[in-house]
Protein backbone atom coordinates (compact mmCIF):
# COMPACT_ATOMS: atom_id res chain seq x y z
CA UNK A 1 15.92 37.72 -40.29
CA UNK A 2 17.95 34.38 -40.65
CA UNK A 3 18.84 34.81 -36.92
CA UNK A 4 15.16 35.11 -35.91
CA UNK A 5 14.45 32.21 -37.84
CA UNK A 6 17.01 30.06 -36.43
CA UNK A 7 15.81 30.91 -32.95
CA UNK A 8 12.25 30.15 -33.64
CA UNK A 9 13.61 26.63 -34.83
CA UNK A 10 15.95 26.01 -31.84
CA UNK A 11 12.39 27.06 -29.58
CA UNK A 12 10.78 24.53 -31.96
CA UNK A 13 13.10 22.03 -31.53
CA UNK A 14 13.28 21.92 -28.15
CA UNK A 15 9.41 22.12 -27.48
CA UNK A 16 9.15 18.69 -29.50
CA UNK A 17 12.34 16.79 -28.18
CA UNK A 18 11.79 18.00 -24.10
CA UNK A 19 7.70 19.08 -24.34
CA UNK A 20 6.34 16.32 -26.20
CA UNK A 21 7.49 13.16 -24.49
CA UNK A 22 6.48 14.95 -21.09
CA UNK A 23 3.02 15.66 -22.38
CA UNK A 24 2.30 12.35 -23.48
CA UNK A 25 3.85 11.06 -20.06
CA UNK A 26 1.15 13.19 -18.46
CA UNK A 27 -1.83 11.94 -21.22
CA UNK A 28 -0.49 8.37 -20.15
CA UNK A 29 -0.77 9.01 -16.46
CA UNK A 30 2.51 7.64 -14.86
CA UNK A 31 1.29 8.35 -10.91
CA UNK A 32 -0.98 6.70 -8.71
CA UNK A 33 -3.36 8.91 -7.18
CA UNK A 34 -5.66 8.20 -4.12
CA UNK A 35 -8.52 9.60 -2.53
CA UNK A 36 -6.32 11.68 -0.12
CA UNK A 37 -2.42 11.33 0.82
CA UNK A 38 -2.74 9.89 4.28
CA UNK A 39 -4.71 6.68 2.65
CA UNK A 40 -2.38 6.26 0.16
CA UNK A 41 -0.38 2.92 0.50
CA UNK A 42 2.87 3.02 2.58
CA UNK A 43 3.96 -0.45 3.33
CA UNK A 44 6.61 -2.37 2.49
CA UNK A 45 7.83 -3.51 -1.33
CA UNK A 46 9.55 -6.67 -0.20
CA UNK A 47 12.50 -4.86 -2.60
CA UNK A 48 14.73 -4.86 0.60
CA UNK A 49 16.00 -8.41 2.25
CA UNK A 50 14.45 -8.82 5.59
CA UNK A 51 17.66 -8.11 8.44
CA UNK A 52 17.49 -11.35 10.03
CA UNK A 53 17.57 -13.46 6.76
CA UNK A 54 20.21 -11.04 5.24
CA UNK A 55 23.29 -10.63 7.84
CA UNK A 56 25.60 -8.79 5.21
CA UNK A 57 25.53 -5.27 4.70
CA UNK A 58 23.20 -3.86 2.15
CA UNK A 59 22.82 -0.20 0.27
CA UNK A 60 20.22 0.24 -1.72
CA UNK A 61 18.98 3.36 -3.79
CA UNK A 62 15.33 3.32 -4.37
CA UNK A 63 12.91 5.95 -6.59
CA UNK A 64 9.14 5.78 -6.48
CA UNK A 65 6.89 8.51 -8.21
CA UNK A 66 5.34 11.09 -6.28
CA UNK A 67 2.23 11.46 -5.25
CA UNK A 68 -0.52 13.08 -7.71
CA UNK A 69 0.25 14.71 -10.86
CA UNK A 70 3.61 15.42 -9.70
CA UNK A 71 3.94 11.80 -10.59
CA UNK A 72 3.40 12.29 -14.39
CA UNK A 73 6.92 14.58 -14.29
CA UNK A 74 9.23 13.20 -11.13
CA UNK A 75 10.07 10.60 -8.96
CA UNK A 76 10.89 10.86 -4.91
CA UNK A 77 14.28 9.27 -4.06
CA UNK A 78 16.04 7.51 -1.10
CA UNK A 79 19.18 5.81 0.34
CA UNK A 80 18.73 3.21 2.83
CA UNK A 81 22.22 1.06 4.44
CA UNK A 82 22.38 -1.74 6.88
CA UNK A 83 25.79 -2.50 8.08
CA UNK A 84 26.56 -6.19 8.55
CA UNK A 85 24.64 -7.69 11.55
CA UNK A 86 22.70 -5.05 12.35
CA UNK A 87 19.14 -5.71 13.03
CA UNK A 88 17.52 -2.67 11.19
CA UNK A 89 17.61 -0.26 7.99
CA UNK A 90 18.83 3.13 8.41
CA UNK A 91 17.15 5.28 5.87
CA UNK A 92 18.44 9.10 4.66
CA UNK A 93 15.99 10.98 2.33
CA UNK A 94 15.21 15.09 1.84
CA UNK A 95 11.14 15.87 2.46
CA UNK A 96 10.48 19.36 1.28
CA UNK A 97 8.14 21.12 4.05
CA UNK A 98 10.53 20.03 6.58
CA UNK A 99 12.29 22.97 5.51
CA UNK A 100 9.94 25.22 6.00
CA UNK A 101 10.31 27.91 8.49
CA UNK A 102 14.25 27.39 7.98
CA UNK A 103 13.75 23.80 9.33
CA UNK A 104 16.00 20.67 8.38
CA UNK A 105 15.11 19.02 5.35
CA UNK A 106 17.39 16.03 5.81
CA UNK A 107 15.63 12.71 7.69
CA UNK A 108 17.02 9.76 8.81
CA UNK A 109 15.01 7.00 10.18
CA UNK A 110 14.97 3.44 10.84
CA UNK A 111 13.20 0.29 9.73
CA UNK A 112 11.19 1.07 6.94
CA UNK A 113 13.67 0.85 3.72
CA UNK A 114 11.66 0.28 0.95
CA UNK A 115 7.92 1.16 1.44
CA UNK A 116 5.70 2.44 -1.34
CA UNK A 117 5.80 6.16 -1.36
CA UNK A 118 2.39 7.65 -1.31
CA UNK A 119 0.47 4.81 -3.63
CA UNK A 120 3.34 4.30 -6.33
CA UNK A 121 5.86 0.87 -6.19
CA UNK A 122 9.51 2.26 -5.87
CA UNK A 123 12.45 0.56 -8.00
CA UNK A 124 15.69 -0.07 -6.70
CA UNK A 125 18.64 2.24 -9.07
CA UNK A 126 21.42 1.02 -7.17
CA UNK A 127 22.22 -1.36 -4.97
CA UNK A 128 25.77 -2.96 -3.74
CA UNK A 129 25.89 -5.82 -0.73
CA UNK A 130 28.64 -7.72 1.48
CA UNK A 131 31.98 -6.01 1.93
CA UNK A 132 32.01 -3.55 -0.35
CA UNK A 133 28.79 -2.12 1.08
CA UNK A 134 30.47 -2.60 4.29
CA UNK A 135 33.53 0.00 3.18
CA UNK A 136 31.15 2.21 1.43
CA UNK A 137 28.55 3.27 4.22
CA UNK A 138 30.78 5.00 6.48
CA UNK A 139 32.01 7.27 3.35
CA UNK A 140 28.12 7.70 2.38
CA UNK A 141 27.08 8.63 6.30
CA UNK A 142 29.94 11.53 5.94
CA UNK A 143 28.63 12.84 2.72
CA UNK A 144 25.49 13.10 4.22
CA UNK A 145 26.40 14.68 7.07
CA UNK A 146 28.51 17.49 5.17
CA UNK A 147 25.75 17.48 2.25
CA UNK A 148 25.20 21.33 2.61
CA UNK A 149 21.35 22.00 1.71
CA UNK A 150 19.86 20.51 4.77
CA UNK A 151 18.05 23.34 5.32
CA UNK A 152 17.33 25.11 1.84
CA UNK A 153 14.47 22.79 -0.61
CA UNK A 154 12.95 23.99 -3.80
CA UNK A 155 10.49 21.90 -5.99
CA UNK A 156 12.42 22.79 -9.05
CA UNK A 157 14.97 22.92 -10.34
CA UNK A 158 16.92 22.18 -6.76
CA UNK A 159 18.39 21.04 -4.41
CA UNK A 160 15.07 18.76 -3.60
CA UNK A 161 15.34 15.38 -2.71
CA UNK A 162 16.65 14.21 -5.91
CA UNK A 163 19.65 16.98 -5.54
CA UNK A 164 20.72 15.54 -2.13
CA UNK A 165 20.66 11.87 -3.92
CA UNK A 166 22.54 13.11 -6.90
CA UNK A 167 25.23 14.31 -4.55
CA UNK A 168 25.77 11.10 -2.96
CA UNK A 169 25.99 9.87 -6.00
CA UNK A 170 29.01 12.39 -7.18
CA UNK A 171 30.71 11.91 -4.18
CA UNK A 172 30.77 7.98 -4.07
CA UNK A 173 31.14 6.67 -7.68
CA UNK A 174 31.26 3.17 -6.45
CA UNK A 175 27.23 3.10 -7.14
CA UNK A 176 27.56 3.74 -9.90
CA UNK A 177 24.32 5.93 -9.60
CA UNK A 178 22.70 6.49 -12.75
CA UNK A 179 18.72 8.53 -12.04
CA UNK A 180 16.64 8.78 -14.55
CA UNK A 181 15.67 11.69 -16.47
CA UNK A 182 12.45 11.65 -14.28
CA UNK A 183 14.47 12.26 -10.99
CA UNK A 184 14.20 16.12 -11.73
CA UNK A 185 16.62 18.36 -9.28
CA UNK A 186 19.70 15.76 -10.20
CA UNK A 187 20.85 18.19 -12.58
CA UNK A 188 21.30 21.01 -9.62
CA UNK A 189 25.09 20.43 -8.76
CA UNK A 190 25.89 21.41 -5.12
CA UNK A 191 26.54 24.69 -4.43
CA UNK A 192 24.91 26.12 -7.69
CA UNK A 193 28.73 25.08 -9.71
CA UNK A 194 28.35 25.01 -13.13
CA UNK A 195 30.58 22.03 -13.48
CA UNK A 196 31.50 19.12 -11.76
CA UNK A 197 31.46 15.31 -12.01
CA UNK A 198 28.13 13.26 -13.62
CA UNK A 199 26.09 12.28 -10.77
CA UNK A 200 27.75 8.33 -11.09
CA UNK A 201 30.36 10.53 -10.58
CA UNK A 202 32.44 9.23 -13.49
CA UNK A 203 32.57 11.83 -16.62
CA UNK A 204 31.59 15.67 -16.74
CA UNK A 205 28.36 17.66 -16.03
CA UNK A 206 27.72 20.91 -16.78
CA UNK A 207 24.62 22.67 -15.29
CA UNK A 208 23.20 26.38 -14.78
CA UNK A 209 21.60 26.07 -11.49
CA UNK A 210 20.12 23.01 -12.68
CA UNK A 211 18.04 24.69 -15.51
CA UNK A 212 20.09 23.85 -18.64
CA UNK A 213 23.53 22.10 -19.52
CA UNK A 214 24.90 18.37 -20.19
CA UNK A 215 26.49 15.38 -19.18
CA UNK A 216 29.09 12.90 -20.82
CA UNK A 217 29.69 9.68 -18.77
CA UNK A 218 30.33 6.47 -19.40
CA UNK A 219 27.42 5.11 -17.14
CA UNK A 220 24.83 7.74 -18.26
CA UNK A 221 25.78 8.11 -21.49
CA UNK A 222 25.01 11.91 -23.09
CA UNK A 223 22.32 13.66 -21.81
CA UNK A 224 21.03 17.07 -22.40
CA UNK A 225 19.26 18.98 -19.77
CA UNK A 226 16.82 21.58 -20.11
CA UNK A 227 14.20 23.64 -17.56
CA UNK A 228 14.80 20.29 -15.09
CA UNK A 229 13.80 17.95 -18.20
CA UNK A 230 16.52 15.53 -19.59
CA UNK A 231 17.08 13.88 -23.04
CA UNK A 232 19.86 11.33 -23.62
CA UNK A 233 20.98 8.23 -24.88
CA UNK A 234 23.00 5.52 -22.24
CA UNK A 235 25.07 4.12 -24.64
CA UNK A 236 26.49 1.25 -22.29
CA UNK A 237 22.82 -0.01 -22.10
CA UNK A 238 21.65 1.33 -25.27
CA UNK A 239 18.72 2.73 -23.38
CA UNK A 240 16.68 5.86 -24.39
CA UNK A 241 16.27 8.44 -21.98
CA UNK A 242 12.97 10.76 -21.89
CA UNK A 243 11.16 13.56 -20.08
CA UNK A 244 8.00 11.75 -17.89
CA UNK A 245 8.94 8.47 -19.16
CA UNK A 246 12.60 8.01 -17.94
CA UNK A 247 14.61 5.52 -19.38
CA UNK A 248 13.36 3.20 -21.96
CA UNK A 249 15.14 0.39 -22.82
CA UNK A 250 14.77 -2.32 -25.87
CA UNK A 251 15.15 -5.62 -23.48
């Protein structure tokens, strides 16, 4: 009996610390929502220096929510580079129904490095310039290229395009990538291992396929994961970290 009630207060628990903040995300309404998809707006932020006023080289992270009620739980992310001189963005990002029919998942294009994504204003969550960026993009253009879920995409809890981000992130700790709790599919380590590096990739995660676990880092702080959602404290920048609302912070 004293077992059964501790389980119904561990359910309990977790329904008010993971399913209330996301339910009053939703009641808030955190995503922009148009008419239809294709009119939804898609130009530029003006987050990312124009080429021709900017010489050095440039990496920038960027998350935006996605589009509809989707918005109210997740955010869409996105790695763009520009190498020093060159006259254009290169831009890597993971869009789901590519992968249909056993397609690749994995785009690259150029030019367009910081446009709103479907109707919602993206925010830069990294971003490192001149020669360091320089030294950097060649490492980040191999991790992409050996990132191993091109062609495999699921919604929840991953790999999605917050997985393939994550991993970056894990493999260069030089960005010192920190997603919020709203970039759901971070948690999904790659190749389903239940433990490797934070995805700054300083400190420790542990993850079951992305569904439950924790992380201890010095840039994210502790965070506990569970069903995609994450709950934390970033101690470094004493900020608060919540399901739907992603980090809040007191300044």
């Amino acid at each position: 009996m004293k077992a059964a009630k501790r389980g119904i207060l561990i359910i309990f628990c977790a329904v008010v610390l993971f399913g209330l903040p996301q339910m009053l995300s939703v009641a808030f309404g955190n995503a922009a929502e148009g008419r239809h998809w294709s009119s939804a707006r898609r130009d530029a932020s003006g987050l990312s220096p124009a080429p021709e006023t900017h010489p050095e080289a440039i990496i920038q992270v960027f998350g935006a929510r996605t589009w509809g009620w989707r918005g109210n739980f997740a955010i869409h992310t996105w790695i763009s580079m520009k190498r020093e001189g060159a006259a254009a963005y290169e831009r890597f990002e993971v869009i789901g129904w590519r992968a249909r029919n056993g397609g690749n998942a994995l785009v690259q294009s150029r030019g367009r490095p910081d446009n709103h994504w479907f109707g919602n204003t993206p925010e830069i969550l990294a971003e490192v310039t001149g020669a360091e960026a320089e030294a950097l993009i060649t490492r980040i253009e191999t991790v992409i290229t050996e990132y191993p879920h091109k062609y495999e995409y699921r919604v929840w809890p991953g790999p999605n395009s917050n997985s393939f981000i994550a991993h970056i992130g894990r493999e260069v700790p030089e960005l010192e990538l920190d997603l919020p709790p709203t970039a759901i599919g971070k948690d999904f380590i790659t190749g389903g291992m239940p433990v490797g590096n934070a995805v700054s990739g300083q400190g420790v995660q542990f993850s079951i396929l992305g569904l439950g676990g924790f992380a201890l880092s010095p840039v994210e702080g502790v965070e506990v994961h569970l069903l995609g959602l994450t709950l934390g404290f970033d101690i470094d920048d004493f900020a608060l970290k919540l399901p739907g609302f992603g980090r809040l912070e007191p300044f």
